[in-house]
Protein backbone atom coordinates (compact mmCIF):
# COMPACT_ATOMS: atom_id res chain seq x y z
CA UNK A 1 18.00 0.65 24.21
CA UNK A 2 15.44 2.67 22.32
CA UNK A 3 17.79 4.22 20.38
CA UNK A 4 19.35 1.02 19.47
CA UNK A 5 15.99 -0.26 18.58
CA UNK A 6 15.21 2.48 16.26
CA UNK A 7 18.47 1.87 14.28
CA UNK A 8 17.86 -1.61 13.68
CA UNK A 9 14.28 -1.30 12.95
CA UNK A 10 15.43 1.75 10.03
CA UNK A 11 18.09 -0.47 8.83
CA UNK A 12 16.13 -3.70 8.46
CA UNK A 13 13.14 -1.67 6.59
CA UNK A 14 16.15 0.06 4.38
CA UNK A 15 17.59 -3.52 3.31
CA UNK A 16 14.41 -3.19 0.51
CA UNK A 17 16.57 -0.67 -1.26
CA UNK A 18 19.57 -2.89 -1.29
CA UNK A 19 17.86 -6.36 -1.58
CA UNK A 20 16.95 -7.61 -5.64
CA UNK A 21 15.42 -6.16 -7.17
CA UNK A 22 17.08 -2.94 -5.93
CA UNK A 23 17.98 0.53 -6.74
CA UNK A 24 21.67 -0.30 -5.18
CA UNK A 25 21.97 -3.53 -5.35
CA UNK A 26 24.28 -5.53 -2.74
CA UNK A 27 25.28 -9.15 -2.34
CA UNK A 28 22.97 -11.60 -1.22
CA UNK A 29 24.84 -12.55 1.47
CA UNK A 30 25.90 -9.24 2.78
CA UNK A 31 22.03 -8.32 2.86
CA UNK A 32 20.76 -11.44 4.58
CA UNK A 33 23.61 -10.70 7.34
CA UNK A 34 22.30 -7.63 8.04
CA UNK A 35 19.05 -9.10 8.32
CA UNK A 36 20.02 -11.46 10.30
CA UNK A 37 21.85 -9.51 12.66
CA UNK A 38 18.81 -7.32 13.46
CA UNK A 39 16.55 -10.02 13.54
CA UNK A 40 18.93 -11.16 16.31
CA UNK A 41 18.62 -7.83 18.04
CA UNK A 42 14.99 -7.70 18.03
CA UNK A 43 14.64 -10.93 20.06
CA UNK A 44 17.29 -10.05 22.31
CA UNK A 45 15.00 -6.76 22.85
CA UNK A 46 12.01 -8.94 22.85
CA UNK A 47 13.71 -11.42 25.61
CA UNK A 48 15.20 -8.74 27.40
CA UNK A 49 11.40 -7.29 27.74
CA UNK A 50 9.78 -10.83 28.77
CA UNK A 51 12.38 -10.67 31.74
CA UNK A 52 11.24 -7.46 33.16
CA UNK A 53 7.93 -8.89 32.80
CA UNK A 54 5.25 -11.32 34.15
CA UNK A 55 5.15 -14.29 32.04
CA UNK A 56 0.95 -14.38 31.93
CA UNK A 57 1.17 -10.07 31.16
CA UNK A 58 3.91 -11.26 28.51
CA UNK A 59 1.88 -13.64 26.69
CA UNK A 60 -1.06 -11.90 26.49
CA UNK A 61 0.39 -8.75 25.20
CA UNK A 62 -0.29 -9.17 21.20
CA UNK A 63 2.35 -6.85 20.32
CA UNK A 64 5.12 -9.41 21.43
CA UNK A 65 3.06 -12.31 19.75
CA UNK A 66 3.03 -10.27 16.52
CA UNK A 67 7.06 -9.51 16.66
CA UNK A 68 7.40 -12.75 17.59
CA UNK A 69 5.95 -14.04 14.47
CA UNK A 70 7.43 -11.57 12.62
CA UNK A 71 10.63 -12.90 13.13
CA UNK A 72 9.81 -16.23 12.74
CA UNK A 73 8.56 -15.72 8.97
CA UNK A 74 11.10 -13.68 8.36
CA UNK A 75 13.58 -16.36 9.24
CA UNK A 76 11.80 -19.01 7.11
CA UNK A 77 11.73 -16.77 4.03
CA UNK A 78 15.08 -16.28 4.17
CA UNK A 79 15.91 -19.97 4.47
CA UNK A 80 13.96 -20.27 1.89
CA UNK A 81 14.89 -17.76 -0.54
CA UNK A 82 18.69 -18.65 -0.13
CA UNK A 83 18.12 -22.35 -0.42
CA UNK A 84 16.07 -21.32 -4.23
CA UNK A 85 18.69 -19.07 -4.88
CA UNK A 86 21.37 -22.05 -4.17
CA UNK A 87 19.50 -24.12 -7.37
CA UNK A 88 18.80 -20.88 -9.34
CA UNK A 89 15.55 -20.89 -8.93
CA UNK A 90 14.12 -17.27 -9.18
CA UNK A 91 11.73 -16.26 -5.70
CA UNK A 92 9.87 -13.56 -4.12
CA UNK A 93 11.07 -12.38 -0.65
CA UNK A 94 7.25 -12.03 0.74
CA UNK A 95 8.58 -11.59 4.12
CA UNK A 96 9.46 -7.73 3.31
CA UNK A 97 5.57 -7.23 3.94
CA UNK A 98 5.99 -8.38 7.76
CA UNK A 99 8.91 -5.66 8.43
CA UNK A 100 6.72 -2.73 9.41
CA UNK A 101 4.94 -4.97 12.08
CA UNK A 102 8.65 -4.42 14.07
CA UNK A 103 8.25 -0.61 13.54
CA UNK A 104 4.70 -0.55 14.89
CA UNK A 105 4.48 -3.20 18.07
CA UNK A 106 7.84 -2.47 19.37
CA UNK A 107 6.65 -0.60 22.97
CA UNK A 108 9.01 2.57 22.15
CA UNK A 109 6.46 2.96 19.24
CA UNK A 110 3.63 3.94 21.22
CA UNK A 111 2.70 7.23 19.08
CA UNK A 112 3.22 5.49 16.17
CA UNK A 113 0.70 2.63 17.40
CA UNK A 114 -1.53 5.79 18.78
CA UNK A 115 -1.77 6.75 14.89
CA UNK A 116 -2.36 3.52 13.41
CA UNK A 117 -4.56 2.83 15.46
CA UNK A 118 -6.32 6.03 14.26
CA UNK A 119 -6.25 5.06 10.48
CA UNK A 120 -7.52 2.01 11.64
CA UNK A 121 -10.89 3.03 13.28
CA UNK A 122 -11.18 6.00 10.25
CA UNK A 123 -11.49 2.97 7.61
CA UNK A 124 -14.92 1.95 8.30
CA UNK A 125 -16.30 5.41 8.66
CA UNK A 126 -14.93 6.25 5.28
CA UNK A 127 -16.32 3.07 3.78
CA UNK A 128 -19.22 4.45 2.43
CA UNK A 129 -17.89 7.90 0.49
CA UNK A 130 -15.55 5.06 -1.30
CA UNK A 131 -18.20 3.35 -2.07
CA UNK A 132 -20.08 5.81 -3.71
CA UNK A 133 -16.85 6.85 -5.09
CA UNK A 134 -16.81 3.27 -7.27
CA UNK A 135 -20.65 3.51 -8.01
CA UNK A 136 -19.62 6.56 -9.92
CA UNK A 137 -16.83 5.69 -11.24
CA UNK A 138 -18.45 2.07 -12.44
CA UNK A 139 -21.43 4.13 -13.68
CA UNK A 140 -19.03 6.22 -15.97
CA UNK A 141 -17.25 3.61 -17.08
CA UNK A 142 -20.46 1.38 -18.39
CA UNK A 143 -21.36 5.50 -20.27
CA UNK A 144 -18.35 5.22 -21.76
CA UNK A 145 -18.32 2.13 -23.06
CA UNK A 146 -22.22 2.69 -24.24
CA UNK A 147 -20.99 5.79 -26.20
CA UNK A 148 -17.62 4.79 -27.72
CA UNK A 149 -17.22 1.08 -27.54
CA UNK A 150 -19.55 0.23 -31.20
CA UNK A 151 -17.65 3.76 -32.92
CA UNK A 152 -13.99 1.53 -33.66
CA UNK A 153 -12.03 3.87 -32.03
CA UNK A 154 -8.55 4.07 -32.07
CA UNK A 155 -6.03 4.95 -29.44
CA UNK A 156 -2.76 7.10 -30.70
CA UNK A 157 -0.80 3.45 -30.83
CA UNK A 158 -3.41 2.02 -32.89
CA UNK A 159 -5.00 -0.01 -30.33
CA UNK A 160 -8.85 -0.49 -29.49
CA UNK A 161 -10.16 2.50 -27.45
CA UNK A 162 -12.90 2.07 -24.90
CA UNK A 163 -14.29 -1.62 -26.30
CA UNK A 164 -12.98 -3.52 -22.92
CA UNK A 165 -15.03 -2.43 -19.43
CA UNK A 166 -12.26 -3.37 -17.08
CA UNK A 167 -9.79 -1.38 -19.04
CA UNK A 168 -12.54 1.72 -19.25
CA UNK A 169 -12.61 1.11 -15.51
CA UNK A 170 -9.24 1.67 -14.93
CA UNK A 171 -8.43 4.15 -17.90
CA UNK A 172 -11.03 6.29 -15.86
CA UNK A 173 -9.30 5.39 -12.49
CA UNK A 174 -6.51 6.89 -13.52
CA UNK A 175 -7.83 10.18 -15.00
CA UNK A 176 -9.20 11.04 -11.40
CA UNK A 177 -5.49 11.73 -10.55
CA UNK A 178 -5.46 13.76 -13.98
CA UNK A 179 -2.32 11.80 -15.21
CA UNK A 180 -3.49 10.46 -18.34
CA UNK A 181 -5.04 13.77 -19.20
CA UNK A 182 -5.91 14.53 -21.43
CA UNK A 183 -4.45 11.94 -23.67
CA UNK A 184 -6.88 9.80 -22.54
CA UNK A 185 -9.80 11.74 -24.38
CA UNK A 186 -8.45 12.46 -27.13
CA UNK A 187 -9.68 9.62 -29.78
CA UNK A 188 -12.79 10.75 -28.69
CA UNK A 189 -12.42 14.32 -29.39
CA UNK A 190 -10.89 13.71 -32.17
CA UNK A 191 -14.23 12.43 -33.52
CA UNK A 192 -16.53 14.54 -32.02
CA UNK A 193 -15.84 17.81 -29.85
CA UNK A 194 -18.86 17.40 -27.92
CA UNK A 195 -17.49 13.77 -26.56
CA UNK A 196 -15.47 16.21 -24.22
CA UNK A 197 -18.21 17.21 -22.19
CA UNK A 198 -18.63 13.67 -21.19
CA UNK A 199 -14.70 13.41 -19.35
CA UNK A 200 -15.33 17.09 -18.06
CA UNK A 201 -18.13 16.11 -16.59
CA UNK A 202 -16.20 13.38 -14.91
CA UNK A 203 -13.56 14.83 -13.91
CA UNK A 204 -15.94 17.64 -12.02
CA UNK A 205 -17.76 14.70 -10.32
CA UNK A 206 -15.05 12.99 -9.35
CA UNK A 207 -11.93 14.75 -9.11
CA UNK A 208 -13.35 17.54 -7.41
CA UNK A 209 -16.05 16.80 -5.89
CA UNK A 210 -15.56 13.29 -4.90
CA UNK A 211 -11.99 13.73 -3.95
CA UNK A 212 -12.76 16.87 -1.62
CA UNK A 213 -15.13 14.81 -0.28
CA UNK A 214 -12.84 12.00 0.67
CA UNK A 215 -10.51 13.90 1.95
CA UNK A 216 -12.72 15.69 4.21
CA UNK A 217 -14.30 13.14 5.66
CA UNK A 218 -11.03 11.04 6.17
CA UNK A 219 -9.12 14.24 7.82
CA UNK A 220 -12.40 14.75 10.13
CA UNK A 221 -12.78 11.60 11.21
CA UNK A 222 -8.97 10.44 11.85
CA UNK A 223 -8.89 13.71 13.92
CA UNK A 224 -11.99 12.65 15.78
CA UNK A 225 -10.21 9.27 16.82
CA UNK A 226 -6.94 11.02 17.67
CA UNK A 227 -8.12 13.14 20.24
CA UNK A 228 -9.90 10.53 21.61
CA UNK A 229 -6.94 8.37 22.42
């Protein structure tokens, strides 16, 4: 049975690389069977589980409330979807979203519950070194638009460079990972050398310090709440 269980729950999550937009796409119809069919097999599991067990343990067990509902939107969206699809009307399958939930309350998954119930408790602990994390990055972003937005900049394409704050904010947000690097400075380089200091600077502050940081206090304290469970 837990082997069975397993195999459905990998094949329904898999049906994302099969279901449009896809990188293989298949039929419609031979993906919602699929879909179907282990939607069937997780409330057969799910009935098969409230027979073993007392109806007022049953019902108060969250996990079986969540799969239940799980399988239930899952169901509608599907409906849905292939009634739109009927009259050509283009849709989103939001239900994909929901298909984890059968990975996580299923009671075979009880290490992978054990960990996510570990990421969950690290969150607010890490709340405030992402905080600061956004104060700094905010604060460089408003610098950067102080020092380059009035110079009429231009990027390589020939578009506006630094005038917009929520595009500064997000130019910068990505140079923390390094991968607009160092394309992403160069306008300003190009008119003035020194402007460089200003992303090394930011990339010290927050790539390396900021992101060791993070990391260190999210390994710590996950590892805190494992051991404790």
């Amino acid at each position: 049975m837990r082997r069975a269980t397993y195999f459905f729950i990998f094949l329904n999550l898999s049906l994302a690389l099969f279901e449009e937009p896809a990188v293989y796409p298949l039929p419609f119809l031979v993906t919602s069977l699929v879909e179907v069919l282990c939607l069937l097999v997780f409330f057969g599991r799910l009935t098969h589980f409230a027979k073993v067990t007392l109806r007022s343990v049953f019902w108060k067990d969250t996990k079986n409330i969540c799969i239940m509902v799980a399988i239930l939107l899952s169901l509608t969206d599907l409906a849905i979807y292939g009634v739109l699809r009927l009259y050509n009307v283009r849709s989103v399958r939001w239900s994909r979203i929901v298909r984890p939930i059968f990975l996580i309350n299923f009671a075979e998954s009880r290490q992978i519950r054990r960990a996510f119930r570990s990421i969950r408790n690290t969150l607010p602990e890490i709340t405030y070194v992402f905080l600061l994390f956004m104060f700094s990055l905010l604060m460089f972003s408003l610098m950067a638009l102080k020092l380059f937005g009035e110079r009429n900049l231009q990027t390589a394409e020939g578009l506006p460079y630094f005038r917009n704050y929520l595009e500064i904010v997000f130019d910068l947000y990505v140079l923390v990972t390094t991968a607009n690097s160092p394309d992403v400075m160069m306008p300003a380089f190009d008119f003035s050398s020194w402007y460089a200091l200003f992303f090394i600077a930011f990339v010290i502050i927050n790539t390396y310090i900021f992101m060791s940081l993070f990391l260190a206090v999210v390994y710590n304290n996950y590892k805190k709440h494992l051991k404790v469970m």
